[in-house]
C-alpha atoms as a PDB file:
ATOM      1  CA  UNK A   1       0.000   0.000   0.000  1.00  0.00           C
ATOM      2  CA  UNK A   2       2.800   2.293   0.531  1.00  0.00           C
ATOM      3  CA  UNK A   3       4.433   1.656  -2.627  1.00  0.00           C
ATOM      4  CA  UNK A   4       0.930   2.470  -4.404  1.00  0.00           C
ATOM      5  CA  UNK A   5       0.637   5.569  -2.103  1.00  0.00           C
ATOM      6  CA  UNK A   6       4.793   6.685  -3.530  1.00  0.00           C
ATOM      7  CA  UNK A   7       4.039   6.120  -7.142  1.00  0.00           C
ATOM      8  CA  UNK A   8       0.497   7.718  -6.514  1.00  0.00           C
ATOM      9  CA  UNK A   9       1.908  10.668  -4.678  1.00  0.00           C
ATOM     10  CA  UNK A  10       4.380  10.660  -7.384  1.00  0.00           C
ATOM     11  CA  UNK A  11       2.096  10.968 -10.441  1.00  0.00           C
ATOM     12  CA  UNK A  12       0.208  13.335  -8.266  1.00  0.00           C
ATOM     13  CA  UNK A  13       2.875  16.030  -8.149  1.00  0.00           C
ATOM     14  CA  UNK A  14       4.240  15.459 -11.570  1.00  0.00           C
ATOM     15  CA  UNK A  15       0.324  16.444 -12.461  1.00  0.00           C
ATOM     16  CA  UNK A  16      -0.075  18.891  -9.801  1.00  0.00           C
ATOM     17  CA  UNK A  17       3.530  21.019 -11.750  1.00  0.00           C
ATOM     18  CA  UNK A  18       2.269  20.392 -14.667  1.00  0.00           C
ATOM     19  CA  UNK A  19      -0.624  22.734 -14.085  1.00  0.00           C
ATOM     20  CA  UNK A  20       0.880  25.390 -12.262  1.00  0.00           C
ATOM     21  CA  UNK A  21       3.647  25.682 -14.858  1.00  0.00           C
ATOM     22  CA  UNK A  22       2.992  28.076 -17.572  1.00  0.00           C
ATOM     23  CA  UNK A  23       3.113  26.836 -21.008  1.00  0.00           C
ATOM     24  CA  UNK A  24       4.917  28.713 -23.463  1.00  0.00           C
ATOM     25  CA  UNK A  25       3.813  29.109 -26.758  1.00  0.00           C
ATOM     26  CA  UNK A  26       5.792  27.186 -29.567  1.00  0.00           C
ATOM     27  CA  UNK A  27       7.421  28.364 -33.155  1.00  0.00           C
ATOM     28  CA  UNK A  28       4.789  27.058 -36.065  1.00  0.00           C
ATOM     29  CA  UNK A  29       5.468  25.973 -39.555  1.00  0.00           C
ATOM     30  CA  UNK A  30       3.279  26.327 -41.819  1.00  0.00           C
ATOM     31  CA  UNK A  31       3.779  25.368 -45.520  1.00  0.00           C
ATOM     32  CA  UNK A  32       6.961  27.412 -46.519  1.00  0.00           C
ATOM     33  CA  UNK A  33       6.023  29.945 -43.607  1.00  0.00           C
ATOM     34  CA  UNK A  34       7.295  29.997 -40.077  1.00  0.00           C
ATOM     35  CA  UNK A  35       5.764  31.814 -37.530  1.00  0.00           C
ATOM     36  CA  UNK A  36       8.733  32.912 -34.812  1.00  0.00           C
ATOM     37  CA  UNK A  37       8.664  33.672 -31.229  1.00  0.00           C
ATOM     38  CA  UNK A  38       4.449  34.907 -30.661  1.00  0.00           C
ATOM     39  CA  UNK A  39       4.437  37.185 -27.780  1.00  0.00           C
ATOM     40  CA  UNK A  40       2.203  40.031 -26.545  1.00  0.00           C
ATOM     41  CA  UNK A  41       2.521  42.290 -23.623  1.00  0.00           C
ATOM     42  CA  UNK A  42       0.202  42.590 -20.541  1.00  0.00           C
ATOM     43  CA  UNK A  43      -2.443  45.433 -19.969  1.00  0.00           C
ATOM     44  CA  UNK A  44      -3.489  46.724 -17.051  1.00  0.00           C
ATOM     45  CA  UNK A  45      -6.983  46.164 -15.972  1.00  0.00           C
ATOM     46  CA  UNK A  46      -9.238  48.265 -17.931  1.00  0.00           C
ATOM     47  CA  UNK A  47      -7.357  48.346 -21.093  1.00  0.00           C
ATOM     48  CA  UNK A  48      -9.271  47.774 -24.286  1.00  0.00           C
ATOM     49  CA  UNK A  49      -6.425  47.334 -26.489  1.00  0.00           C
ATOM     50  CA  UNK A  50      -3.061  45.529 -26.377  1.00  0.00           C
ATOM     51  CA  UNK A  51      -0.005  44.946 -28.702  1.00  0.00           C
ATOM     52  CA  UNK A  52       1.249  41.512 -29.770  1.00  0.00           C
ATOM     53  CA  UNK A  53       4.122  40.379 -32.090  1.00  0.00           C
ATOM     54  CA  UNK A  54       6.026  37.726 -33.879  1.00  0.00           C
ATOM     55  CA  UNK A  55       8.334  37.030 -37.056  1.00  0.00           C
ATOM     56  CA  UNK A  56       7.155  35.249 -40.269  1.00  0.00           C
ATOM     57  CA  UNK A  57      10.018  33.862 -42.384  1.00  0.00           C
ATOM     58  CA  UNK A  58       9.536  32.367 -45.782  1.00  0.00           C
ATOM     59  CA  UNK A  59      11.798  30.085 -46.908  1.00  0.00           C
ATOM     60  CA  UNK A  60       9.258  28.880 -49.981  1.00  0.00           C
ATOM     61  CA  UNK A  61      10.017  30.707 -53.931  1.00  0.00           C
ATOM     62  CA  UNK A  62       6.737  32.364 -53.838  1.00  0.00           C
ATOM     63  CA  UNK A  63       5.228  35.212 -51.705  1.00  0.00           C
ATOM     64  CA  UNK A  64       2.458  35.034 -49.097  1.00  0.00           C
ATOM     65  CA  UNK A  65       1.073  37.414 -47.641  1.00  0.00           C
ATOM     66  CA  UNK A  66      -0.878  37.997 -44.197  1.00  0.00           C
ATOM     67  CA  UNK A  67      -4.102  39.558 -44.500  1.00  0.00           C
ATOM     68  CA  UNK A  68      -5.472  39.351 -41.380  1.00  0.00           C
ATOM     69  CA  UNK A  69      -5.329  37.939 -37.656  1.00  0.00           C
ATOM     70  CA  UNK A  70      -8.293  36.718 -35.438  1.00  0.00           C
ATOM     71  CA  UNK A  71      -8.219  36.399 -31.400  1.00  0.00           C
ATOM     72  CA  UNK A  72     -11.239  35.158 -29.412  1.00  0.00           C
ATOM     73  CA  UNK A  73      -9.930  37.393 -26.596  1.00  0.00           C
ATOM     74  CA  UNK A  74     -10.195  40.629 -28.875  1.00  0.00           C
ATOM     75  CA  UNK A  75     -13.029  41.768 -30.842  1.00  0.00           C
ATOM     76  CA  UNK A  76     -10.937  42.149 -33.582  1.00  0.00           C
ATOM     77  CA  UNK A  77      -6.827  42.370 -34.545  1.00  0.00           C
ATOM     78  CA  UNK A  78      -5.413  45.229 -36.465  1.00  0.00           C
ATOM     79  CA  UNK A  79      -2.208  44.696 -38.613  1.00  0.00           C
ATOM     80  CA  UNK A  80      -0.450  48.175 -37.589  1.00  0.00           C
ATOM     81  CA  UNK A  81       2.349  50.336 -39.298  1.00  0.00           C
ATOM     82  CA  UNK A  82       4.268  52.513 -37.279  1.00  0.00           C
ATOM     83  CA  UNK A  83       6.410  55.185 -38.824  1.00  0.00           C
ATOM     84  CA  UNK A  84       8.366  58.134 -38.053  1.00  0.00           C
ATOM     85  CA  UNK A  85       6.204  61.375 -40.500  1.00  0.00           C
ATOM     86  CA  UNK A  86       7.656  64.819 -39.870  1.00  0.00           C
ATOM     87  CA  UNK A  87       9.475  63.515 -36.541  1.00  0.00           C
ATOM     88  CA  UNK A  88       6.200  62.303 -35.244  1.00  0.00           C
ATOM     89  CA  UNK A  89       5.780  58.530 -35.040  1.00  0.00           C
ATOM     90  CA  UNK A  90       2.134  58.098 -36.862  1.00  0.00           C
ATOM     91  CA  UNK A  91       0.284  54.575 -36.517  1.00  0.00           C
ATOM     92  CA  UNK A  92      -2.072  53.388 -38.968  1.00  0.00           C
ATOM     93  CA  UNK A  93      -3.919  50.210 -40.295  1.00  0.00           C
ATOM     94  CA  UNK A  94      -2.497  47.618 -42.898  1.00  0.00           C
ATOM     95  CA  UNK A  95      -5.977  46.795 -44.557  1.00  0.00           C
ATOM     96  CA  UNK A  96      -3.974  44.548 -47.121  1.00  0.00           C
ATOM     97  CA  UNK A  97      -1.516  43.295 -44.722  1.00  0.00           C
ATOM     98  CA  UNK A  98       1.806  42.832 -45.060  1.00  0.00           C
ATOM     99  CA  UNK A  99       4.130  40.740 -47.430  1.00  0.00           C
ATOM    100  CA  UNK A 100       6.372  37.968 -46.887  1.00  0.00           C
ATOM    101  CA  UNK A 101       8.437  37.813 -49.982  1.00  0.00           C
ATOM    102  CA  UNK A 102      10.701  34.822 -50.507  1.00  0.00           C
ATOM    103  CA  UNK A 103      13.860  34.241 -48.457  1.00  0.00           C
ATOM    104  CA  UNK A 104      12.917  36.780 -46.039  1.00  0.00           C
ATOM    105  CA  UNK A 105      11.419  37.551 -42.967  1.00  0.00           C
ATOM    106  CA  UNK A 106       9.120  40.057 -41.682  1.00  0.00           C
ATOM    107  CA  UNK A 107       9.407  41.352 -38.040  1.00  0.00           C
ATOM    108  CA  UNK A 108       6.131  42.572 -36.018  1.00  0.00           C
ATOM    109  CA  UNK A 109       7.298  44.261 -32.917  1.00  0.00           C
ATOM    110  CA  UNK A 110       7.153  46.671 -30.522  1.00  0.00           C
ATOM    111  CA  UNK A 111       9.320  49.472 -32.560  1.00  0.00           C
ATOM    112  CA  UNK A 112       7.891  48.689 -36.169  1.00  0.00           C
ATOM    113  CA  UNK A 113       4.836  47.209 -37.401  1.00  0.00           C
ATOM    114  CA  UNK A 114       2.658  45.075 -34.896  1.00  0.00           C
ATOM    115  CA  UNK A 115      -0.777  43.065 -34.186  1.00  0.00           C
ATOM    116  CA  UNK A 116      -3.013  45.535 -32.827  1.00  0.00           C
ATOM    117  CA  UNK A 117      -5.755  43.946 -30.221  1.00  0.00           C
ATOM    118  CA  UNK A 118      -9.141  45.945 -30.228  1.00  0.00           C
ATOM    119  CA  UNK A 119     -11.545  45.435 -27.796  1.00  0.00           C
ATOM    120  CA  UNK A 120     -10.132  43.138 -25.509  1.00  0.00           C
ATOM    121  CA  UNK A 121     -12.233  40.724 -23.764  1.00  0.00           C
ATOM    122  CA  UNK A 122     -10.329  40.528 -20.336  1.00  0.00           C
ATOM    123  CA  UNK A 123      -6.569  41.867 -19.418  1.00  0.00           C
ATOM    124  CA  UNK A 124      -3.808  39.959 -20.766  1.00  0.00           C
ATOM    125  CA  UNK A 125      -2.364  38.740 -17.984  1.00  0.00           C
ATOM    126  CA  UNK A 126       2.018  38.107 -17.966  1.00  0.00           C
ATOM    127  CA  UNK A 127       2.436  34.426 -18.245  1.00  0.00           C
ATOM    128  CA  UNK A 128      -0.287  33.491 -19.700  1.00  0.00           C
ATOM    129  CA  UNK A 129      -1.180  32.040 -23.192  1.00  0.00           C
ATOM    130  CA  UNK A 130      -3.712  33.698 -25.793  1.00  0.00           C
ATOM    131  CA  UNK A 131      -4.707  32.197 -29.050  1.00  0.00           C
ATOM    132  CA  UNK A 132      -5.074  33.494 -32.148  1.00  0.00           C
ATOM    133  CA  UNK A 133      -5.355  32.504 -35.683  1.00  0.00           C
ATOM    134  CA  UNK A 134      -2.845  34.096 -38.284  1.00  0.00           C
ATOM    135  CA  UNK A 135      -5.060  33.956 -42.222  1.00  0.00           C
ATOM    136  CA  UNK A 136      -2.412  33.872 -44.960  1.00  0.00           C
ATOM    137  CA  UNK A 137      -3.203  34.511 -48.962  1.00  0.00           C
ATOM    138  CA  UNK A 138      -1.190  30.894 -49.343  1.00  0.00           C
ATOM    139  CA  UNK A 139      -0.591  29.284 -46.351  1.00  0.00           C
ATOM    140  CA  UNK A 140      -4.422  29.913 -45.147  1.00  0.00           C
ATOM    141  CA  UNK A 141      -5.419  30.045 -41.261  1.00  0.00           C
ATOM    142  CA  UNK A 142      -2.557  28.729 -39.046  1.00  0.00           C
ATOM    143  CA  UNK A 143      -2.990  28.237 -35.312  1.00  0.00           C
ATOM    144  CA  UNK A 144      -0.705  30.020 -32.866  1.00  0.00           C
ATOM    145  CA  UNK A 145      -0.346  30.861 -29.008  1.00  0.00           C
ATOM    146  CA  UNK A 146       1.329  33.741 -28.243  1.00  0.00           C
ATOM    147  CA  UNK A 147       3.125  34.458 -24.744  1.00  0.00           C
ATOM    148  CA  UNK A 148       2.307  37.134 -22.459  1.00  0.00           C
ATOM    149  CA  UNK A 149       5.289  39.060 -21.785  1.00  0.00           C
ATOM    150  CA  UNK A 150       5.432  42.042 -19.015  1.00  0.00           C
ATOM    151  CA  UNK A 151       3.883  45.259 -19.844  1.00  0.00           C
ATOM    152  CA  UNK A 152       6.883  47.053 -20.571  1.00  0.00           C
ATOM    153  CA  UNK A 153       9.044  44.191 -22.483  1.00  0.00           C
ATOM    154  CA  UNK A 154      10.544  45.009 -25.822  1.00  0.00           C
ATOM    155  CA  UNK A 155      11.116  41.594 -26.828  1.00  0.00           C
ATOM    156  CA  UNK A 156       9.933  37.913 -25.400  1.00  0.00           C
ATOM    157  CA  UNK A 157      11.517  36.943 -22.612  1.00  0.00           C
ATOM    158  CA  UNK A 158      13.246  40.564 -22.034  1.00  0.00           C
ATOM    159  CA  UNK A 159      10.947  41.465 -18.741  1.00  0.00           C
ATOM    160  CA  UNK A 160      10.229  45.066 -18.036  1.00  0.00           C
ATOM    161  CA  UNK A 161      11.965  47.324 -20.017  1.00  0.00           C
ATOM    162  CA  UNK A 162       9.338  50.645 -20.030  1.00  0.00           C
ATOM    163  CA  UNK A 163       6.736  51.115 -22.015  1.00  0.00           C
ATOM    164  CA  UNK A 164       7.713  53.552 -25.456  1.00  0.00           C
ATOM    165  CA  UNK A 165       4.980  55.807 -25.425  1.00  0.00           C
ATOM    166  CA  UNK A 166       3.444  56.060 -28.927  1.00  0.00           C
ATOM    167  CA  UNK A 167       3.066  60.018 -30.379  1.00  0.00           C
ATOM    168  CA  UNK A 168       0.895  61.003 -33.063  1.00  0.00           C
ATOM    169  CA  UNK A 169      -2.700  60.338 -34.370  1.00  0.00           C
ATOM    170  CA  UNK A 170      -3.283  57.096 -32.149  1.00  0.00           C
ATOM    171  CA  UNK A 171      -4.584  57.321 -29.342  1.00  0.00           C
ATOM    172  CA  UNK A 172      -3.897  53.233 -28.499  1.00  0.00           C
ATOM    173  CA  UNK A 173      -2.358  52.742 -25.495  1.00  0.00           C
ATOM    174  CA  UNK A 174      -0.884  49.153 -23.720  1.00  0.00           C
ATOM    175  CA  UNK A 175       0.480  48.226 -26.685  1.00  0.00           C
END
């Protein structure tokens, strides 16, 4: 009975850290496309929109492009541009998305162009995973989790690093 109650106990905790420890979310490969490194950053309670980011690397001999991104804990997801215009930095919608051209690989992050949440559901809370769906012209809908980073982080895994406050006509903020 004791021996049951060791392997028991045993199996027990290796269940018992398995759901306490955060999973991370995982690099995807879709067709020629891989997605690289999902992450978004936490909001603070209250916020209705957040920022999220990866890299998409095309190793096929034909472009894809992404047109859009869906998120069951947003309304909706934005592809953003961010660029400097007079010394301002000026945000603005991708309606066509953006291209992955052959043997290259295009960067969404915090300084550049990005995922922008709208209408978030709940806070994105550091740690945790949200799920989205990434709709290429080519590669169609592929599945990804993206990791919740701090509020502040610049890159996954970087911690808190302040925020980069945004100037210009947006007026998104936690992003």
């Amino acid at each position: 009975m004791q021996k049951m109650m060791r392997i028991f106990g045993g199996a027990m905790m290796v269940l018992a850290v398995g759901v306490v420890t955060p999973a991370s979310a995982r690099d995807v490969k879709a067709g020629d496309l891989t997605v690289v490194q999902p992450w978004a950053r936490a909001t603070p309670a209250g916020a209705k929109v957040g920022g999220a980011y990866l890299s998409i690397t095309n190793n096929g001999k034909t472009a894809d492009r992404l047109t859009g991104v869906s998120m069951s804990s947003a309304d909706h997801v934005e592809i953003h541009e961010m660029k400097m215009d007079g010394g301002v930095m000026k945000m603005r919608p991708l309606p066509n998305g953006v291209e992955v051209k052959p043997g290259q690989t295009v960067k969404l992050n915090p300084e550049g162009n990005h995922l922008m949440l709208m209408g978030l559901k709940a806070p994105l809370k550091q740690g945790s995973i949200i799920e989205g769906t990434l709709h290429f012209e080519k590669a169609g809908a592929v599945d990804v989790g993206f990791t919740v980073e701090s509020i502040g982080a610049k890159a996954p895994g970087a911690g808190d690093h302040g925020s980069g406050a945004i100037k210009g006509d947006s007026t998104h903020k936690g992003h």
